[in-house]
PDB file of N, CA and C in Angstrom:
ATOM      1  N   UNK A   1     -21.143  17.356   1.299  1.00  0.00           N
ATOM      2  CA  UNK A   1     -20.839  16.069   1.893  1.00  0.00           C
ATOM      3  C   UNK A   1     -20.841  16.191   3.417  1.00  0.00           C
ATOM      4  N   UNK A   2     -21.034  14.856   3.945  1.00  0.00           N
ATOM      5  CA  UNK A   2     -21.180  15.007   5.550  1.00  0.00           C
ATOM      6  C   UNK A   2     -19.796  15.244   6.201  1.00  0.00           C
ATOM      7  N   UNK A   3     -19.004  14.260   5.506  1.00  0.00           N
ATOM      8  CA  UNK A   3     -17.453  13.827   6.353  1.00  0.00           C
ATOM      9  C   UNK A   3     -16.635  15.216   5.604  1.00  0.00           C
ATOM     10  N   UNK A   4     -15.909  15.985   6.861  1.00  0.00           N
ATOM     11  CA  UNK A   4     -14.917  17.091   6.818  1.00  0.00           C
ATOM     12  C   UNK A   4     -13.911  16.203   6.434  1.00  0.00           C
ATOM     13  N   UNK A   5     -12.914  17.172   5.499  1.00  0.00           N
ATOM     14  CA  UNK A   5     -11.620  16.840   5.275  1.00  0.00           C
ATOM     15  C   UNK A   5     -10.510  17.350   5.985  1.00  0.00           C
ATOM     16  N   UNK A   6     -10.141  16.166   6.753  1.00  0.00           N
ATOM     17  CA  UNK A   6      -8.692  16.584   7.251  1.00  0.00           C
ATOM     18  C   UNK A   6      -7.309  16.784   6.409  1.00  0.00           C
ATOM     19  N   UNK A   7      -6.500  17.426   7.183  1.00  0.00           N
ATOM     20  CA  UNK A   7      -5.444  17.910   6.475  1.00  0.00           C
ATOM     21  C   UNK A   7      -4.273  16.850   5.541  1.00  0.00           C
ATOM     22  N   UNK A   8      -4.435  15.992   6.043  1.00  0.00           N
ATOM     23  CA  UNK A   8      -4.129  14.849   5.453  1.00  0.00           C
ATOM     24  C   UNK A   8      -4.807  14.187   3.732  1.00  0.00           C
ATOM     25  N   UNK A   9      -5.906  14.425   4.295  1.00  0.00           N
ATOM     26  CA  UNK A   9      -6.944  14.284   2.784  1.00  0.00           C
ATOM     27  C   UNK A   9      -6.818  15.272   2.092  1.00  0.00           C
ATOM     28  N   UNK A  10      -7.008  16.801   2.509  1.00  0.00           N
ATOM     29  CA  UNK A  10      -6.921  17.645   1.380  1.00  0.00           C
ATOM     30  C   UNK A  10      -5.458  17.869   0.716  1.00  0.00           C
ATOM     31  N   UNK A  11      -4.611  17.415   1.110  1.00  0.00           N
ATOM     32  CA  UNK A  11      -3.474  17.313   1.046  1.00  0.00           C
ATOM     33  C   UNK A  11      -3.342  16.247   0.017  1.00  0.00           C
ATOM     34  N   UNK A  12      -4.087  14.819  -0.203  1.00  0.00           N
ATOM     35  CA  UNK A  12      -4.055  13.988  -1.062  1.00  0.00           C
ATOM     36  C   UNK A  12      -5.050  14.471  -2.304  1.00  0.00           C
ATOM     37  N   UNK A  13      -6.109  15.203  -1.913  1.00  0.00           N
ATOM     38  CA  UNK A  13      -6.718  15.209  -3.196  1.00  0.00           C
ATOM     39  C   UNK A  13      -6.125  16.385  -4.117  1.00  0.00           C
ATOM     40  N   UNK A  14      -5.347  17.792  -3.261  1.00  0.00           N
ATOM     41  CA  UNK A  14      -4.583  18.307  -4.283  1.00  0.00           C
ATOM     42  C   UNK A  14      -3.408  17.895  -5.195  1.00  0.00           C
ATOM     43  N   UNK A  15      -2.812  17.180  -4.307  1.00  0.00           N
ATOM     44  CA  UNK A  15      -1.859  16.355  -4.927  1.00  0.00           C
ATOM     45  C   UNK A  15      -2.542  15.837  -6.816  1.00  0.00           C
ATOM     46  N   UNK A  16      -3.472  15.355  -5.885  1.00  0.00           N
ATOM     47  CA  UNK A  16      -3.944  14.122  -7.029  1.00  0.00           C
ATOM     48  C   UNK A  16      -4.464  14.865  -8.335  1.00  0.00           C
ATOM     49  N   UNK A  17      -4.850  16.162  -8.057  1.00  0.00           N
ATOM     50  CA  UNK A  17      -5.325  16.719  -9.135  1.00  0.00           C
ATOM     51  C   UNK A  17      -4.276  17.620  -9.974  1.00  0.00           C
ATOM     52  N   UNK A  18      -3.631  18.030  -9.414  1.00  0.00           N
ATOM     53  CA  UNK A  18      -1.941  18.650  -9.748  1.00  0.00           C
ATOM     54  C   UNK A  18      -1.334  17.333 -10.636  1.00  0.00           C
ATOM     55  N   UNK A  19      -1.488  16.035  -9.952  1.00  0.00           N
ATOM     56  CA  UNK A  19      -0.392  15.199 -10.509  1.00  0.00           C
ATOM     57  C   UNK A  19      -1.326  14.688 -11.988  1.00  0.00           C
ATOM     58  N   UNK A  20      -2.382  14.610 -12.060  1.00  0.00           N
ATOM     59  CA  UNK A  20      -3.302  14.549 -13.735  1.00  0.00           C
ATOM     60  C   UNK A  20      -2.873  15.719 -14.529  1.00  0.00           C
ATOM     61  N   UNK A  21      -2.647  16.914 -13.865  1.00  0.00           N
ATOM     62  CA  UNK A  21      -2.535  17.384 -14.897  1.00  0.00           C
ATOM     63  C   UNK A  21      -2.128  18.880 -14.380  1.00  0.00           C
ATOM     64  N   UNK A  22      -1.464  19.777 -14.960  1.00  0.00           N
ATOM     65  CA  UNK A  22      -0.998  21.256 -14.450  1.00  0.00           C
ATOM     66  C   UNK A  22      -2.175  22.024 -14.017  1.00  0.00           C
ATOM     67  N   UNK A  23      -2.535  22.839 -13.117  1.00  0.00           N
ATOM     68  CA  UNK A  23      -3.639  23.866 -12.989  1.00  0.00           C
ATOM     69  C   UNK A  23      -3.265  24.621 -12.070  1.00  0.00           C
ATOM     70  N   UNK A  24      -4.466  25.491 -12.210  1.00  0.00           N
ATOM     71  CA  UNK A  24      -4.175  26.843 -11.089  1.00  0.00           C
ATOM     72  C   UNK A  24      -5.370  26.644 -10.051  1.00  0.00           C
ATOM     73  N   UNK A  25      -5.286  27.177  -9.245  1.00  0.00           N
ATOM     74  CA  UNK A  25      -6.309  27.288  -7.841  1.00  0.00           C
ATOM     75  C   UNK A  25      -7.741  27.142  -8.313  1.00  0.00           C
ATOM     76  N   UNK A  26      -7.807  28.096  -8.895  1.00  0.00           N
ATOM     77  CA  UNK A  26      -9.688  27.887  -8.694  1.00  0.00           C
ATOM     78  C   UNK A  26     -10.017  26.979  -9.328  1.00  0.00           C
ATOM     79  N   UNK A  27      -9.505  26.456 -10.700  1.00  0.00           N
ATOM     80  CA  UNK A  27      -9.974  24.847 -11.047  1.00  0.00           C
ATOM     81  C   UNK A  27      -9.791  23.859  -9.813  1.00  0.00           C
ATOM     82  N   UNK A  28      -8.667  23.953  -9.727  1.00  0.00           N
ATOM     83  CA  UNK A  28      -8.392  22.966  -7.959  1.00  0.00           C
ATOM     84  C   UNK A  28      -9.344  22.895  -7.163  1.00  0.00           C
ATOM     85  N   UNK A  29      -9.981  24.100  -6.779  1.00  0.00           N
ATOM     86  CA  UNK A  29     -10.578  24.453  -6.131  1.00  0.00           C
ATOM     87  C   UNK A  29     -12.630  24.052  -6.350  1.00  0.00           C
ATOM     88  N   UNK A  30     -12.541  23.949  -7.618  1.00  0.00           N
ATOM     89  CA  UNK A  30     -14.059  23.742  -8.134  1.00  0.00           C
ATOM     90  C   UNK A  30     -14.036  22.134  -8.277  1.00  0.00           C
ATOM     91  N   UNK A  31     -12.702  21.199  -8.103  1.00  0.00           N
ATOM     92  CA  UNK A  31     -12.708  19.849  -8.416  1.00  0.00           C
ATOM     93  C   UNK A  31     -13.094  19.252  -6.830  1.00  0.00           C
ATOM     94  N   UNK A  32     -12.394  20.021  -5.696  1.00  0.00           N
ATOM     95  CA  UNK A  32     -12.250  19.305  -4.555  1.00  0.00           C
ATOM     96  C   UNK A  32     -13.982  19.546  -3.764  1.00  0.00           C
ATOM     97  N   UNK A  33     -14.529  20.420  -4.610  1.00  0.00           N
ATOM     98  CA  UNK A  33     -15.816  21.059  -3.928  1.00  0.00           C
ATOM     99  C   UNK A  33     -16.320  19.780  -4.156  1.00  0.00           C
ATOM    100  N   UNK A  34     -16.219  18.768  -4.905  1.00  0.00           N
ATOM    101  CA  UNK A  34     -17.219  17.745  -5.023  1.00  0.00           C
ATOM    102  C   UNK A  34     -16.774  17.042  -4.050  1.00  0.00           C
ATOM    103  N   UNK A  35     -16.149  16.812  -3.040  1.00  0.00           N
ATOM    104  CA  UNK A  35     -15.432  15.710  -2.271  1.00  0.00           C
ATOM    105  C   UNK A  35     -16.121  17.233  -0.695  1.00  0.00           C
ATOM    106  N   UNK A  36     -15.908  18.238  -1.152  1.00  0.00           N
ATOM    107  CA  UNK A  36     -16.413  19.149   0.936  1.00  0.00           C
ATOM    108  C   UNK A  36     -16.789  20.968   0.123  1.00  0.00           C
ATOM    109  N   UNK A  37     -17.602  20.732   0.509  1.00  0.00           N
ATOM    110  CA  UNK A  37     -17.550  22.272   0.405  1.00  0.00           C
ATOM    111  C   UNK A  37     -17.135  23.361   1.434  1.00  0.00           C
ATOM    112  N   UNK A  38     -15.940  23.021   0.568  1.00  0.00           N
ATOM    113  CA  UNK A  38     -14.563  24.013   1.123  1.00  0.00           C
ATOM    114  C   UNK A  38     -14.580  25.409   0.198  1.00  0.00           C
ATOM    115  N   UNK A  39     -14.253  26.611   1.324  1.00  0.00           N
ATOM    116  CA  UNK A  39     -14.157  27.913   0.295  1.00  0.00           C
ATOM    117  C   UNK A  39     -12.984  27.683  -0.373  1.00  0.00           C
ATOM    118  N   UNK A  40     -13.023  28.593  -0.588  1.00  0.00           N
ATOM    119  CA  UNK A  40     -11.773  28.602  -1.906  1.00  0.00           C
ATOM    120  C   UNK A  40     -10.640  29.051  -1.049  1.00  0.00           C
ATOM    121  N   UNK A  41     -10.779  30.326  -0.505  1.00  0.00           N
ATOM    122  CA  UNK A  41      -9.695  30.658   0.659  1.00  0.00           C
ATOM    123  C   UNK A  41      -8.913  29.714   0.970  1.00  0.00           C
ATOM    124  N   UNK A  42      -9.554  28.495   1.688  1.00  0.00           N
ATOM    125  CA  UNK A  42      -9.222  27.565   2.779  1.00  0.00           C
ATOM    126  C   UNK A  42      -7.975  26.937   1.372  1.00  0.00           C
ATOM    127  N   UNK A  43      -8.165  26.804   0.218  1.00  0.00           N
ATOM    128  CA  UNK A  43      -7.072  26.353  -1.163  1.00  0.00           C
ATOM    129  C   UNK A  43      -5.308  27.005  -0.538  1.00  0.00           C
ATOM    130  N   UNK A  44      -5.886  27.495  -0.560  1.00  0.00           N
ATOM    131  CA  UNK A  44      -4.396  28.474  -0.929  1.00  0.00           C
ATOM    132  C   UNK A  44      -3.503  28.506   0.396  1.00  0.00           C
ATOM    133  N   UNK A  45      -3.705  28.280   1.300  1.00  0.00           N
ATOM    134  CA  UNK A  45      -2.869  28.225   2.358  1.00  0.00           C
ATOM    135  C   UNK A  45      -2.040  26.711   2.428  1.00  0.00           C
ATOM    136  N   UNK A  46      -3.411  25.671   1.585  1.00  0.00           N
ATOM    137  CA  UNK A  46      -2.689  24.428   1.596  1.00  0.00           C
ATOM    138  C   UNK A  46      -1.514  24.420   0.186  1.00  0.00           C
ATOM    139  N   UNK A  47      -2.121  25.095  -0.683  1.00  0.00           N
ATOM    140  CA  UNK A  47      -0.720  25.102  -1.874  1.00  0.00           C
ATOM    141  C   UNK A  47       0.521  25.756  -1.719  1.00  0.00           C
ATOM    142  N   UNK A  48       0.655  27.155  -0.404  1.00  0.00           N
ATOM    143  CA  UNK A  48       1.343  27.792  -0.457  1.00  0.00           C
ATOM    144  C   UNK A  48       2.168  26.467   0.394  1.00  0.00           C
ATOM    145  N   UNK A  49       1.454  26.114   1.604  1.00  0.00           N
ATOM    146  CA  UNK A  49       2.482  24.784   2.458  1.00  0.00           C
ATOM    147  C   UNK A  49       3.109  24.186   1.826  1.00  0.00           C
ATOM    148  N   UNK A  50       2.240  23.567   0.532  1.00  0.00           N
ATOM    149  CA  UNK A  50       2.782  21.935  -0.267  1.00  0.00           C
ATOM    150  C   UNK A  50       4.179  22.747  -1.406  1.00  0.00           C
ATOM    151  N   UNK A  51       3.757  23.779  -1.386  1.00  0.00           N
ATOM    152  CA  UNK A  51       4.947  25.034  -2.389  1.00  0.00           C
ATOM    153  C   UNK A  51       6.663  24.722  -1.277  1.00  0.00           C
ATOM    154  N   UNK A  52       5.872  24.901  -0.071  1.00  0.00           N
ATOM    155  CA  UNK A  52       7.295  25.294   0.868  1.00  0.00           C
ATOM    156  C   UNK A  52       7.833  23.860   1.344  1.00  0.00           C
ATOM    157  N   UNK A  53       7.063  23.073   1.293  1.00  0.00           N
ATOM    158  CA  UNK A  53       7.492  21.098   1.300  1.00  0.00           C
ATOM    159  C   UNK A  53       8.054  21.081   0.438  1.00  0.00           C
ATOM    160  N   UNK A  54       8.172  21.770  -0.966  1.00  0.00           N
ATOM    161  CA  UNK A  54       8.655  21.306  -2.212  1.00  0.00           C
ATOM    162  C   UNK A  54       8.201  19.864  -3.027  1.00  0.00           C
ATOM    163  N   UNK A  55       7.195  20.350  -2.578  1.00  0.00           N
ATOM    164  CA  UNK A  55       6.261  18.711  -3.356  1.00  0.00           C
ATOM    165  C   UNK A  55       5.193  19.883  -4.424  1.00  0.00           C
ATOM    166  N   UNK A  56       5.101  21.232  -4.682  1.00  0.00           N
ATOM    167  CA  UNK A  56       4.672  21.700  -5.456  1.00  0.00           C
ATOM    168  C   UNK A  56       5.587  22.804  -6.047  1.00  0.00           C
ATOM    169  N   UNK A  57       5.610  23.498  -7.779  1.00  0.00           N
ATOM    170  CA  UNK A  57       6.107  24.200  -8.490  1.00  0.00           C
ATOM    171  C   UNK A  57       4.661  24.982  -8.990  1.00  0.00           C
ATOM    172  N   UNK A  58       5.086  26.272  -8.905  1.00  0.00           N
ATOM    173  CA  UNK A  58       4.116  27.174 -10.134  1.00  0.00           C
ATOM    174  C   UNK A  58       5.257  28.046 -10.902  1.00  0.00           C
ATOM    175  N   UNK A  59       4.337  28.213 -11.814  1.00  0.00           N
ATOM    176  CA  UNK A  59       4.935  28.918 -13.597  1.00  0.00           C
ATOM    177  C   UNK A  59       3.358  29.851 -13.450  1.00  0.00           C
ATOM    178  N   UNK A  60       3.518  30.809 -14.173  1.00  0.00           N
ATOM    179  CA  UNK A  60       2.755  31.654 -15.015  1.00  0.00           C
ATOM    180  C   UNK A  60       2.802  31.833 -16.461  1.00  0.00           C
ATOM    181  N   UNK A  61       1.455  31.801 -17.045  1.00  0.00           N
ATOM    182  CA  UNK A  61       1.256  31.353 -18.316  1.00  0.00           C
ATOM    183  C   UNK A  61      -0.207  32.299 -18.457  1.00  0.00           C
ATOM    184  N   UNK A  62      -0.183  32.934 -19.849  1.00  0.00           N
ATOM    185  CA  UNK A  62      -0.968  34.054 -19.769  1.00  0.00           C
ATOM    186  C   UNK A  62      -1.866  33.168 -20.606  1.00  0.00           C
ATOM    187  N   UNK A  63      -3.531  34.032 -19.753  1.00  0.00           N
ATOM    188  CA  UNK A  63      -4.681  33.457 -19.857  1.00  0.00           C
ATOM    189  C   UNK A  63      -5.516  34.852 -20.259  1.00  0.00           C
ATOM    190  N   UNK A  64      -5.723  35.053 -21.652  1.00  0.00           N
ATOM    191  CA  UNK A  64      -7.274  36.289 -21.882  1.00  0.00           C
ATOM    192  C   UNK A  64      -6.307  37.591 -21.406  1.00  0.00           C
ATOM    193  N   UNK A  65      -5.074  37.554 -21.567  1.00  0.00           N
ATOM    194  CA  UNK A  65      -4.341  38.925 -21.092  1.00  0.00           C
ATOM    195  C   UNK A  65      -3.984  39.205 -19.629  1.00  0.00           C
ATOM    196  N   UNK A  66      -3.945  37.895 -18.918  1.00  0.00           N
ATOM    197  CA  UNK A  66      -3.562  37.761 -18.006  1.00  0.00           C
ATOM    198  C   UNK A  66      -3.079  37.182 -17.562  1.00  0.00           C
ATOM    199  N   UNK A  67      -1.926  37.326 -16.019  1.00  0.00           N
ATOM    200  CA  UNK A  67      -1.361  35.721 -15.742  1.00  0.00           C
ATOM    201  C   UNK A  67      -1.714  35.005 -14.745  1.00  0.00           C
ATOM    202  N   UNK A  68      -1.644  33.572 -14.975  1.00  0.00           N
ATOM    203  CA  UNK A  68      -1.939  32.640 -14.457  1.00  0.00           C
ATOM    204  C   UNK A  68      -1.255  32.125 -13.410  1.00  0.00           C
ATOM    205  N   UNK A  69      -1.192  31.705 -12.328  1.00  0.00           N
ATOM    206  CA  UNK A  69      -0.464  30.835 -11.462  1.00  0.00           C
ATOM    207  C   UNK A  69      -0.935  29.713 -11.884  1.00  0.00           C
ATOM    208  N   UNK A  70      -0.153  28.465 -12.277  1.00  0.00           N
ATOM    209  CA  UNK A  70      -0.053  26.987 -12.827  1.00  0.00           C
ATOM    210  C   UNK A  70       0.454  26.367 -11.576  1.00  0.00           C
ATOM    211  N   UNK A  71      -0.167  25.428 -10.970  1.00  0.00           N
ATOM    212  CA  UNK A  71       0.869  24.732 -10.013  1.00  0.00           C
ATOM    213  C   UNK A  71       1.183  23.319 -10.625  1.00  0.00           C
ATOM    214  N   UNK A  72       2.289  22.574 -10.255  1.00  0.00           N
ATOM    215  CA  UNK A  72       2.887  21.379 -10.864  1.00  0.00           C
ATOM    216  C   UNK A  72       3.782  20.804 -10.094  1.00  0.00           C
ATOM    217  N   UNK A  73       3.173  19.215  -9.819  1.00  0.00           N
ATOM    218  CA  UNK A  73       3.826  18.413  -8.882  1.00  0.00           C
ATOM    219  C   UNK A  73       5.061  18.472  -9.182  1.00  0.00           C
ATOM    220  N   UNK A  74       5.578  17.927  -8.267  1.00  0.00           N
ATOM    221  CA  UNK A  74       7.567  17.668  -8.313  1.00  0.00           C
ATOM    222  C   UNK A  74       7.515  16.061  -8.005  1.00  0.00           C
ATOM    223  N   UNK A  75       8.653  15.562  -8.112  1.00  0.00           N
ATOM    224  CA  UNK A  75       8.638  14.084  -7.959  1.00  0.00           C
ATOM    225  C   UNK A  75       8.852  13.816  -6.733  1.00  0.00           C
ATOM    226  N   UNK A  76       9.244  14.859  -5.893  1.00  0.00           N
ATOM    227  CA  UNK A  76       9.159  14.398  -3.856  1.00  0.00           C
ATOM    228  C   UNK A  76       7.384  14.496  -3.853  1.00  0.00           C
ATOM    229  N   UNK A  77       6.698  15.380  -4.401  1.00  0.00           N
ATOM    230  CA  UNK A  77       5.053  15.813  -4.293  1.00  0.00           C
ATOM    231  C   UNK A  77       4.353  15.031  -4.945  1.00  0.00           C
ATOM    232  N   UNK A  78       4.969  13.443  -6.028  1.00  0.00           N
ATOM    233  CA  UNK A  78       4.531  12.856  -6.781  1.00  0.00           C
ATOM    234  C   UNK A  78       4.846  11.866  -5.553  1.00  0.00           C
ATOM    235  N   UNK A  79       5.630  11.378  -4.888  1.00  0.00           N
ATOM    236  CA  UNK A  79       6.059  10.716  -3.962  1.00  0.00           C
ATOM    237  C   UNK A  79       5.066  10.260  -2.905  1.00  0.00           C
ATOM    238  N   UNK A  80       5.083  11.934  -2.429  1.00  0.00           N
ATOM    239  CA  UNK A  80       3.564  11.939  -0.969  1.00  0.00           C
ATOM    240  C   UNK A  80       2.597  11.317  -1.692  1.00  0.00           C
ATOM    241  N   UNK A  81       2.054  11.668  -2.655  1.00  0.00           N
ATOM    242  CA  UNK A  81       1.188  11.517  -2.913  1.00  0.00           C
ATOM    243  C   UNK A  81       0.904  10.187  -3.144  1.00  0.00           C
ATOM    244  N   UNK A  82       1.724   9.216  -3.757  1.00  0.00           N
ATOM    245  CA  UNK A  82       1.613   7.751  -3.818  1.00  0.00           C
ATOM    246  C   UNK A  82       1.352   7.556  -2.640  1.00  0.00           C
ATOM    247  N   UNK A  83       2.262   7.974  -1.566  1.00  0.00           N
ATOM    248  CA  UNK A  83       2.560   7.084  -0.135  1.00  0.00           C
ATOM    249  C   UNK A  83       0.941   7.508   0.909  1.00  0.00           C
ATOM    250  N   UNK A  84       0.583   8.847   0.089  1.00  0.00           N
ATOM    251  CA  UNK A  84      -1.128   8.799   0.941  1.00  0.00           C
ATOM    252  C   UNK A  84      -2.176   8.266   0.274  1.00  0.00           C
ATOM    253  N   UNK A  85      -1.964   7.864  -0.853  1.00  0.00           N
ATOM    254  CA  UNK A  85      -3.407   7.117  -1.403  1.00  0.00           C
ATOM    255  C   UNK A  85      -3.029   5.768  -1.413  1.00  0.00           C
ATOM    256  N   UNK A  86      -1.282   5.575  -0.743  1.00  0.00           N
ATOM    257  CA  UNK A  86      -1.814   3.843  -0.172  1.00  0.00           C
ATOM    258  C   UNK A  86      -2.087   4.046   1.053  1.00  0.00           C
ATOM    259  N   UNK A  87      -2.134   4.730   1.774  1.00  0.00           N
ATOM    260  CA  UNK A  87      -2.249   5.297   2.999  1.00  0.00           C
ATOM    261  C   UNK A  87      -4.245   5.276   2.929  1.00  0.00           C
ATOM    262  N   UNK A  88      -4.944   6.097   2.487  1.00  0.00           N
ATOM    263  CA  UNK A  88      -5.795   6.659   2.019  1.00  0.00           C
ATOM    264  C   UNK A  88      -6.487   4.753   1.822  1.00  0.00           C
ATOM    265  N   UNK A  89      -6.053   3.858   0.760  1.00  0.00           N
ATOM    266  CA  UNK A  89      -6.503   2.519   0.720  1.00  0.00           C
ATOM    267  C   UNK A  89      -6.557   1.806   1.527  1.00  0.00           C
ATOM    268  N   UNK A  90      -5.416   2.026   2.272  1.00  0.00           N
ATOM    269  CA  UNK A  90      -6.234   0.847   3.903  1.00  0.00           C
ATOM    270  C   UNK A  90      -6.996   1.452   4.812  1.00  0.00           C
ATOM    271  N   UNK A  91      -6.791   2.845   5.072  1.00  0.00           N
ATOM    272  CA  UNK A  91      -8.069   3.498   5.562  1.00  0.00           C
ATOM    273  C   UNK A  91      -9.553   2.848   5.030  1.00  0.00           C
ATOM    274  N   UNK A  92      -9.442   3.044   3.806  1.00  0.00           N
ATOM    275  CA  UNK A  92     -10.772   2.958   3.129  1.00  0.00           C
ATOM    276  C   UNK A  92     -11.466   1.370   3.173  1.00  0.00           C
ATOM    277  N   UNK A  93     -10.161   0.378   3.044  1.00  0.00           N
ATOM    278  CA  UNK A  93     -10.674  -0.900   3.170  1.00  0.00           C
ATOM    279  C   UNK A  93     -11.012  -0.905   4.664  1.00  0.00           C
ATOM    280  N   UNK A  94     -10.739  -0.660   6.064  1.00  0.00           N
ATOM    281  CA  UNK A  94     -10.874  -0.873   7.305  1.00  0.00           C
ATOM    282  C   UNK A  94     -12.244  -0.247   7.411  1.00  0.00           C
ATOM    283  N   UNK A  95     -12.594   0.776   6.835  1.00  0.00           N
ATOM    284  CA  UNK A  95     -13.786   1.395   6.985  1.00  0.00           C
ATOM    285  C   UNK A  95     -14.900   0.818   6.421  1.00  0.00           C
ATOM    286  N   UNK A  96     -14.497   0.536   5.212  1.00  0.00           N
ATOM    287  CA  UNK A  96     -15.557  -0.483   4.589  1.00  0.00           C
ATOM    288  C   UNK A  96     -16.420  -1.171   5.112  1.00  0.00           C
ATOM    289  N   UNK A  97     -14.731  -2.424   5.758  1.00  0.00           N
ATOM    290  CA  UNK A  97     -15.101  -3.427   6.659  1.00  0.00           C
ATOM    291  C   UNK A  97     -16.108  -3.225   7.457  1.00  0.00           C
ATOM    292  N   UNK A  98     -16.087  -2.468   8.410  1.00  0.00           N
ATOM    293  CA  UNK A  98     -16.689  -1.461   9.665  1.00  0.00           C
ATOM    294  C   UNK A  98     -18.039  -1.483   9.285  1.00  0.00           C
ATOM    295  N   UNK A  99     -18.402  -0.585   8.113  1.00  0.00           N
ATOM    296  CA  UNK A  99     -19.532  -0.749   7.735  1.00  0.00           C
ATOM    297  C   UNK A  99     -20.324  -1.527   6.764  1.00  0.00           C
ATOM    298  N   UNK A 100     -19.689  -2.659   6.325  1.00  0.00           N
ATOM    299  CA  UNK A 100     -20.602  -3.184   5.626  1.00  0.00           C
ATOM    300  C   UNK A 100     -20.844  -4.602   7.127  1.00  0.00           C
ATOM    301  N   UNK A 101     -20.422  -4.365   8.007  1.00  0.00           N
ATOM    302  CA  UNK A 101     -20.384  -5.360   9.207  1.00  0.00           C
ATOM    303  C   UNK A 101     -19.306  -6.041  10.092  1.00  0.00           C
ATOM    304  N   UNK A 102     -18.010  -5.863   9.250  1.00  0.00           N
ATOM    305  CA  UNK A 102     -17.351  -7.004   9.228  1.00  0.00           C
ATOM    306  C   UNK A 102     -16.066  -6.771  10.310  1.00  0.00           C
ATOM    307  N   UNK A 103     -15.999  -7.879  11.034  1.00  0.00           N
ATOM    308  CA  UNK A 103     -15.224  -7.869  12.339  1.00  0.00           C
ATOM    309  C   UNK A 103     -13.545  -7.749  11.922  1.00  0.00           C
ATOM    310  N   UNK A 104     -13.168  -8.268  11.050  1.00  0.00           N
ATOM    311  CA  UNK A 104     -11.753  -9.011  10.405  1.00  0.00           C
ATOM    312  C   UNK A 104     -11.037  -7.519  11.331  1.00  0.00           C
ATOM    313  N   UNK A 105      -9.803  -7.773  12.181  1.00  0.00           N
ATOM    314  CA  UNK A 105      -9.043  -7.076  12.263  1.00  0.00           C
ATOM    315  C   UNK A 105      -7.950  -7.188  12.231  1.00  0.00           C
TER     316      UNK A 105
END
Protein backbone atom coordinates (compact mmCIF):
# COMPACT_ATOMS: atom_id res chain seq x y z
CA UNK A 1 0.00 0.00 0.00
CA UNK A 2 1.03 3.63 -0.63
CA UNK A 3 -0.23 5.37 2.73
CA UNK A 4 2.28 4.49 5.92
CA UNK A 5 0.68 3.70 9.10
CA UNK A 6 0.93 5.90 11.87
CA UNK A 7 1.05 4.99 15.34
CA UNK A 8 -2.28 5.79 15.96
CA UNK A 9 -3.60 3.42 13.13
CA UNK A 10 -1.50 0.55 13.93
CA UNK A 11 -2.58 0.87 17.22
CA UNK A 12 -6.34 0.62 15.94
CA UNK A 13 -5.91 -2.16 13.65
CA UNK A 14 -4.26 -4.35 16.44
CA UNK A 15 -6.73 -3.59 18.67
CA UNK A 16 -9.29 -4.56 16.18
CA UNK A 17 -7.93 -7.83 15.44
CA UNK A 18 -7.24 -8.88 19.18
CA UNK A 19 -10.81 -7.64 19.93
CA UNK A 20 -12.47 -10.46 17.01
CA UNK A 21 -10.82 -12.76 18.41
CA UNK A 22 -7.62 -14.09 20.76
CA UNK A 23 -4.20 -14.46 18.74
CA UNK A 24 -0.63 -14.37 18.85
CA UNK A 25 1.80 -12.06 16.82
CA UNK A 26 2.49 -13.52 13.68
CA UNK A 27 -1.22 -14.08 12.76
CA UNK A 28 -1.51 -10.30 13.83
CA UNK A 29 1.07 -9.74 12.00
CA UNK A 30 0.09 -11.55 8.48
CA UNK A 31 -3.57 -9.70 8.94
CA UNK A 32 -2.15 -6.05 9.20
CA UNK A 33 0.30 -6.83 6.10
CA UNK A 34 -2.78 -6.32 4.01
CA UNK A 35 -3.42 -2.72 5.26
CA UNK A 36 1.29 -1.78 5.02
CA UNK A 37 3.85 -3.92 4.61
CA UNK A 38 5.13 -3.79 7.90
CA UNK A 39 7.91 -6.37 9.18
CA UNK A 40 6.93 -8.30 11.69
CA UNK A 41 9.58 -6.85 14.14
CA UNK A 42 7.98 -3.44 13.87
CA UNK A 43 4.55 -5.95 15.76
CA UNK A 44 5.96 -6.46 18.84
CA UNK A 45 7.15 -3.32 20.22
CA UNK A 46 3.54 -2.07 19.56
CA UNK A 47 1.97 -5.14 21.68
CA UNK A 48 4.58 -4.99 24.27
CA UNK A 49 3.32 -0.85 24.67
CA UNK A 50 -0.52 -1.75 24.37
CA UNK A 51 0.61 -4.83 27.20
CA UNK A 52 2.06 -1.86 29.50
CA UNK A 53 -1.29 0.61 28.74
CA UNK A 54 -3.11 -2.36 29.98
CA UNK A 55 -5.44 -2.37 27.09
CA UNK A 56 -3.71 -5.85 26.24
CA UNK A 57 -3.41 -9.52 28.25
CA UNK A 58 -1.39 -12.65 26.99
CA UNK A 59 -1.84 -16.39 28.24
CA UNK A 60 0.14 -19.24 26.75
CA UNK A 61 -1.52 -22.12 25.27
CA UNK A 62 0.42 -24.99 23.73
CA UNK A 63 0.56 -25.24 19.98
CA UNK A 64 2.38 -28.71 18.12
CA UNK A 65 4.46 -28.96 21.55
CA UNK A 66 4.91 -25.63 22.00
CA UNK A 67 3.95 -22.40 23.65
CA UNK A 68 2.12 -19.84 22.38
CA UNK A 69 1.86 -16.19 23.37
CA UNK A 70 -2.15 -15.41 22.93
CA UNK A 71 -2.78 -11.76 23.28
CA UNK A 72 -6.40 -10.58 24.52
CA UNK A 73 -8.06 -7.29 24.74
CA UNK A 74 -9.08 -5.95 28.21
CA UNK A 75 -12.11 -3.74 28.45
CA UNK A 76 -9.85 -0.30 28.96
CA UNK A 77 -8.13 -1.90 25.28
CA UNK A 78 -11.79 -2.65 24.15
CA UNK A 79 -12.43 1.03 25.12
CA UNK A 80 -9.42 2.68 22.91
CA UNK A 81 -10.33 0.92 20.53
CA UNK A 82 -14.03 2.05 20.12
CA UNK A 83 -12.89 5.67 20.83
CA UNK A 84 -10.22 5.28 17.60
CA UNK A 85 -12.41 3.81 15.05
CA UNK A 86 -14.83 6.68 15.85
CA UNK A 87 -11.91 8.64 15.70
CA UNK A 88 -10.61 6.67 12.56
CA UNK A 89 -14.62 7.51 10.97
CA UNK A 90 -14.45 11.11 10.81
CA UNK A 91 -11.04 10.99 9.58
CA UNK A 92 -12.24 8.82 6.87
CA UNK A 93 -15.48 10.77 6.10
CA UNK A 94 -13.31 14.29 5.85
CA UNK A 95 -11.03 12.53 3.52
CA UNK A 96 -13.51 11.17 1.41
CA UNK A 97 -15.01 14.46 1.17
CA UNK A 98 -11.53 15.87 0.01
CA UNK A 99 -11.40 13.50 -2.57
CA UNK A 100 -14.32 12.75 -4.12
CA UNK A 101 -14.37 16.93 -4.46
CA UNK A 102 -16.29 18.15 -1.87
CA UNK A 103 -15.83 21.52 -0.04
CA UNK A 104 -18.41 20.86 3.12
CA UNK A 105 -16.34 21.85 6.17
Amino acid sequence: MTFPLNAPMFDLLVLSVIAEADTYGYQISQIIKRAANTKDSTLYPVLRRLQEQHFLETYDQQYQGRNRKYYTITEEGRRCQEELSREWERYKTIIDDIVKGGSEK
